[in-house]
C-alpha atoms as a PDB file:
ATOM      1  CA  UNK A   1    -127.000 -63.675 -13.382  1.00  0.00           C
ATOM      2  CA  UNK A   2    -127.264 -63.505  -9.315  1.00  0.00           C
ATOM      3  CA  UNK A   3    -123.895 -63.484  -6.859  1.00  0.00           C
ATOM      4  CA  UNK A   4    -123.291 -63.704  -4.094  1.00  0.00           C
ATOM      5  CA  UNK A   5    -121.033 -60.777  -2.481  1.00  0.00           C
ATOM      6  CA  UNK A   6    -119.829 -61.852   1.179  1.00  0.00           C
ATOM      7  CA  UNK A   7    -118.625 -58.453   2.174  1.00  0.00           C
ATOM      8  CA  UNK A   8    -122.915 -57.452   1.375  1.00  0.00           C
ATOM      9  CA  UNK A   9    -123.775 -59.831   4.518  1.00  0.00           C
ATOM     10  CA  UNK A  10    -123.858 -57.747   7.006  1.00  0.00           C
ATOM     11  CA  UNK A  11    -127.268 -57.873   8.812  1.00  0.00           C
ATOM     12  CA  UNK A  12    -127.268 -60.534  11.414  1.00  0.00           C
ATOM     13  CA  UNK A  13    -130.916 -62.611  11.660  1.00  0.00           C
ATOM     14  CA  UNK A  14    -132.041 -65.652  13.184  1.00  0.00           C
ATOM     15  CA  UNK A  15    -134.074 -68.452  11.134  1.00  0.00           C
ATOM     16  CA  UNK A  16    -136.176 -70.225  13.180  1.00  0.00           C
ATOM     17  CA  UNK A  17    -138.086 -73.591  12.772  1.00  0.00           C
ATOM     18  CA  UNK A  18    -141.325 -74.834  14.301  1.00  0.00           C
ATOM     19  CA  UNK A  19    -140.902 -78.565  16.237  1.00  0.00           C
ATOM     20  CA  UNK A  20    -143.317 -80.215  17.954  1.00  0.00           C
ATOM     21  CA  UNK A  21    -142.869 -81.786  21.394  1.00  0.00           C
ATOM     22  CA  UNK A  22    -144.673 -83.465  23.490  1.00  0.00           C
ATOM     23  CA  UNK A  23    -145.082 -82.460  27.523  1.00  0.00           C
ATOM     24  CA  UNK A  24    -145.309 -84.428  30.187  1.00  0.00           C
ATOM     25  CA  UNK A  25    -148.937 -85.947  29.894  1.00  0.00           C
ATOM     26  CA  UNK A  26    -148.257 -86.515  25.911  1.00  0.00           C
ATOM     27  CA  UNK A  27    -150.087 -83.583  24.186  1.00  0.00           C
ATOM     28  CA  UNK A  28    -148.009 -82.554  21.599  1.00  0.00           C
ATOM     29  CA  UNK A  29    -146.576 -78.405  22.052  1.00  0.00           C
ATOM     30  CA  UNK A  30    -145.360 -76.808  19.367  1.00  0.00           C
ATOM     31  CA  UNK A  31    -142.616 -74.372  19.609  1.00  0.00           C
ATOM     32  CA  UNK A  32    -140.158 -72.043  17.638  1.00  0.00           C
ATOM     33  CA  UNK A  33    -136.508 -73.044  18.130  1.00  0.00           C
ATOM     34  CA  UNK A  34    -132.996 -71.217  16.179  1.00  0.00           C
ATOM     35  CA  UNK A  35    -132.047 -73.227  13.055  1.00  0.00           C
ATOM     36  CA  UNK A  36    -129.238 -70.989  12.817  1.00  0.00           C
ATOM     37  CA  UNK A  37    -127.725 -67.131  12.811  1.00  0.00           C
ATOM     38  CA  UNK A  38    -126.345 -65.946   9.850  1.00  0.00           C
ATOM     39  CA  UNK A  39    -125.297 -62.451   8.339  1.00  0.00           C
ATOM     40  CA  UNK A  40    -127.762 -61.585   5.193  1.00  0.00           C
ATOM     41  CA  UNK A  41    -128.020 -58.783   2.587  1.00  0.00           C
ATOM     42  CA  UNK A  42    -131.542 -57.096   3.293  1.00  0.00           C
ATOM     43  CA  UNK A  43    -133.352 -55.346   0.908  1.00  0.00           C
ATOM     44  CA  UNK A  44    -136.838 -53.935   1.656  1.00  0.00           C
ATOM     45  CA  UNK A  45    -138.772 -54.482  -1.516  1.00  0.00           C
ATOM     46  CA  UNK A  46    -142.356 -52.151  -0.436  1.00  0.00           C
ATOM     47  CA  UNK A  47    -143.796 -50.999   2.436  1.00  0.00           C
ATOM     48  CA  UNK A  48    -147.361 -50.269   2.251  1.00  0.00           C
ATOM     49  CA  UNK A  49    -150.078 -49.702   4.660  1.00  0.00           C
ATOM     50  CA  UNK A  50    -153.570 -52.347   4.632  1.00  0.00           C
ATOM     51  CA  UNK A  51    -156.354 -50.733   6.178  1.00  0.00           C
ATOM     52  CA  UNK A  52    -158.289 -52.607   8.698  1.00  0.00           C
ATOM     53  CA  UNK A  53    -161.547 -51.784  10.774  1.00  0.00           C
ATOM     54  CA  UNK A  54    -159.304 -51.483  13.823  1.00  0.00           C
ATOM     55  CA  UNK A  55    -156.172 -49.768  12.175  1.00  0.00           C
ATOM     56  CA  UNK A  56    -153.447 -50.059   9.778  1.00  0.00           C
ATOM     57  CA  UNK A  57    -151.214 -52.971   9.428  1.00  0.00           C
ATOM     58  CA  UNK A  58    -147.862 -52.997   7.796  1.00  0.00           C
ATOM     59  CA  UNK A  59    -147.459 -54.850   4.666  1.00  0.00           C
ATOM     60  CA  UNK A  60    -143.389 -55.054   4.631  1.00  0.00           C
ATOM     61  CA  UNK A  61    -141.962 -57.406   2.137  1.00  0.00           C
ATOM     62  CA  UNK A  62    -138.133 -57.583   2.550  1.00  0.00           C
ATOM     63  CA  UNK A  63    -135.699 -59.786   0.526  1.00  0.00           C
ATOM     64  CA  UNK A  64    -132.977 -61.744   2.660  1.00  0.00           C
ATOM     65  CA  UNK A  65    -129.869 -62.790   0.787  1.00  0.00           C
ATOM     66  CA  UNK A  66    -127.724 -65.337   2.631  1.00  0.00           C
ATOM     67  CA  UNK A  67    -125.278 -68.234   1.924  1.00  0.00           C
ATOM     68  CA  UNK A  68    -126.823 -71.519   1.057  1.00  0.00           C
ATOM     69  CA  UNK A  69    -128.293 -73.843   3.415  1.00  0.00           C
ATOM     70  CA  UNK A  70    -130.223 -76.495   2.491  1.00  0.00           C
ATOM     71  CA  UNK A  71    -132.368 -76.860   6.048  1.00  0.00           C
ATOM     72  CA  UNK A  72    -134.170 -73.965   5.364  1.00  0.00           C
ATOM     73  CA  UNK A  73    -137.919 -74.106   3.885  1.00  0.00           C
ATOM     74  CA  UNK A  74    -141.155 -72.324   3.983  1.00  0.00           C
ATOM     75  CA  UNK A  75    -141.842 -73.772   7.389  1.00  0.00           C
ATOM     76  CA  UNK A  76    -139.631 -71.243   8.995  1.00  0.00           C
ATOM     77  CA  UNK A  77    -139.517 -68.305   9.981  1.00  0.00           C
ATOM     78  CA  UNK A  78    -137.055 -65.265   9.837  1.00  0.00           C
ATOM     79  CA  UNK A  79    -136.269 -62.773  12.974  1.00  0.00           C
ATOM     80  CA  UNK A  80    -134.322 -59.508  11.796  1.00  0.00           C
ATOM     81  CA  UNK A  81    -134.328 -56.215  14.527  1.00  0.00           C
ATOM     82  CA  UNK A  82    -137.286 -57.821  16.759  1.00  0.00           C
ATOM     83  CA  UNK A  83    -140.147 -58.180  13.726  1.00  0.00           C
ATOM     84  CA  UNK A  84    -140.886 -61.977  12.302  1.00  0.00           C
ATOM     85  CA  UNK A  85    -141.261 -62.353   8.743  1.00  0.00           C
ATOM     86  CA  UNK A  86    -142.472 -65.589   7.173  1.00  0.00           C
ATOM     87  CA  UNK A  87    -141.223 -67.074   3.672  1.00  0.00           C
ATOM     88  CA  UNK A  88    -142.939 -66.564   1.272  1.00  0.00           C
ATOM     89  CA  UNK A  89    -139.903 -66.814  -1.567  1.00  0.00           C
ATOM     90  CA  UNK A  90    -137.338 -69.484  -1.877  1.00  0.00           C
ATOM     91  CA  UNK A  91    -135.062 -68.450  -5.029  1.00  0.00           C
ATOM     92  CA  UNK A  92    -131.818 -70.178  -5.361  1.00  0.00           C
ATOM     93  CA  UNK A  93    -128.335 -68.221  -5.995  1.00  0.00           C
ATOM     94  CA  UNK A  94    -126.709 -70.621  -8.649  1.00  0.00           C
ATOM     95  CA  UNK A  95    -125.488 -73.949  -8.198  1.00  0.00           C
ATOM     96  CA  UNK A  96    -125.824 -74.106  -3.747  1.00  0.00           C
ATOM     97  CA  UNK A  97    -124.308 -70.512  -3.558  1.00  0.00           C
ATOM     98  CA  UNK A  98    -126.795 -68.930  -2.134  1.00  0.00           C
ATOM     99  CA  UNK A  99    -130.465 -67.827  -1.169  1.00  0.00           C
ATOM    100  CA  UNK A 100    -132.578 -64.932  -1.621  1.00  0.00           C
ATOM    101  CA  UNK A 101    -135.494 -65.379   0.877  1.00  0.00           C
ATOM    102  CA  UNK A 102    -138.619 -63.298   0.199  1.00  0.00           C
ATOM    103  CA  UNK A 103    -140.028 -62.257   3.821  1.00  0.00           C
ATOM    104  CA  UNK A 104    -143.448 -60.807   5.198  1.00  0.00           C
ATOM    105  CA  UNK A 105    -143.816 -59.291   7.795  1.00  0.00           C
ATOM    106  CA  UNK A 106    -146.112 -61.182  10.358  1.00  0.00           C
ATOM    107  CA  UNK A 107    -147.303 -61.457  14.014  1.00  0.00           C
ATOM    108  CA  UNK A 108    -145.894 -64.911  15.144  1.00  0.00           C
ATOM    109  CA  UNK A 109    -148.212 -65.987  18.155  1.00  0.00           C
END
């Protein structure tokens, strides 16, 4: 069975989630704002290389393990020592204890 260890949680990231707003004129902007900054276990589950015609491209799947919150979805987006990973895993630590969030590396534009 999963736990949670507090004194593991010692990586600080940001979570982000997309809003949209709208400017002046109406057009609706979307934009990446901080849901919150926690401490998280990380674990870096493979690192592989994925050839492309112009170069390689890191394929870095990392597991985040934080206290529970129940804001956070596939919609957002994880910042950890300048690289954005989206969610790709949502996997619940027993009963609201925790979360393990499974991460991608990916170029955020």
């Amino acid at each position: 069975m999963d736990s949670l260890v507090t004194s593991s949680l010692n990586y600080l990231i940001t979570i982000e989630k997309e809003t949209t707003t709208k400017n002046a004129v109406g057009t609706p902007i979307k934009q990446w704002g901080a849901l919150c900054t926690c401490y998280a276990n990380v674990y870096s589950k493979s690192d592989s290389l994925l050839s492309l015609s112009e170069g390689q491209l890191s394929n870095t799947s990392i597991i985040f393990t934080i206290r529970y919150r129940s804001d956070i979805d596939y919609s957002c987006r994880i910042l950890f020592e300048n690289i954005y990973y989206k969610i790709i895993g949502l996997n619940l630590i027993r009963r609201k204890v925790g979360l393990k969030l499974t991460g991608v590396a990916y170029n955020f534009k």
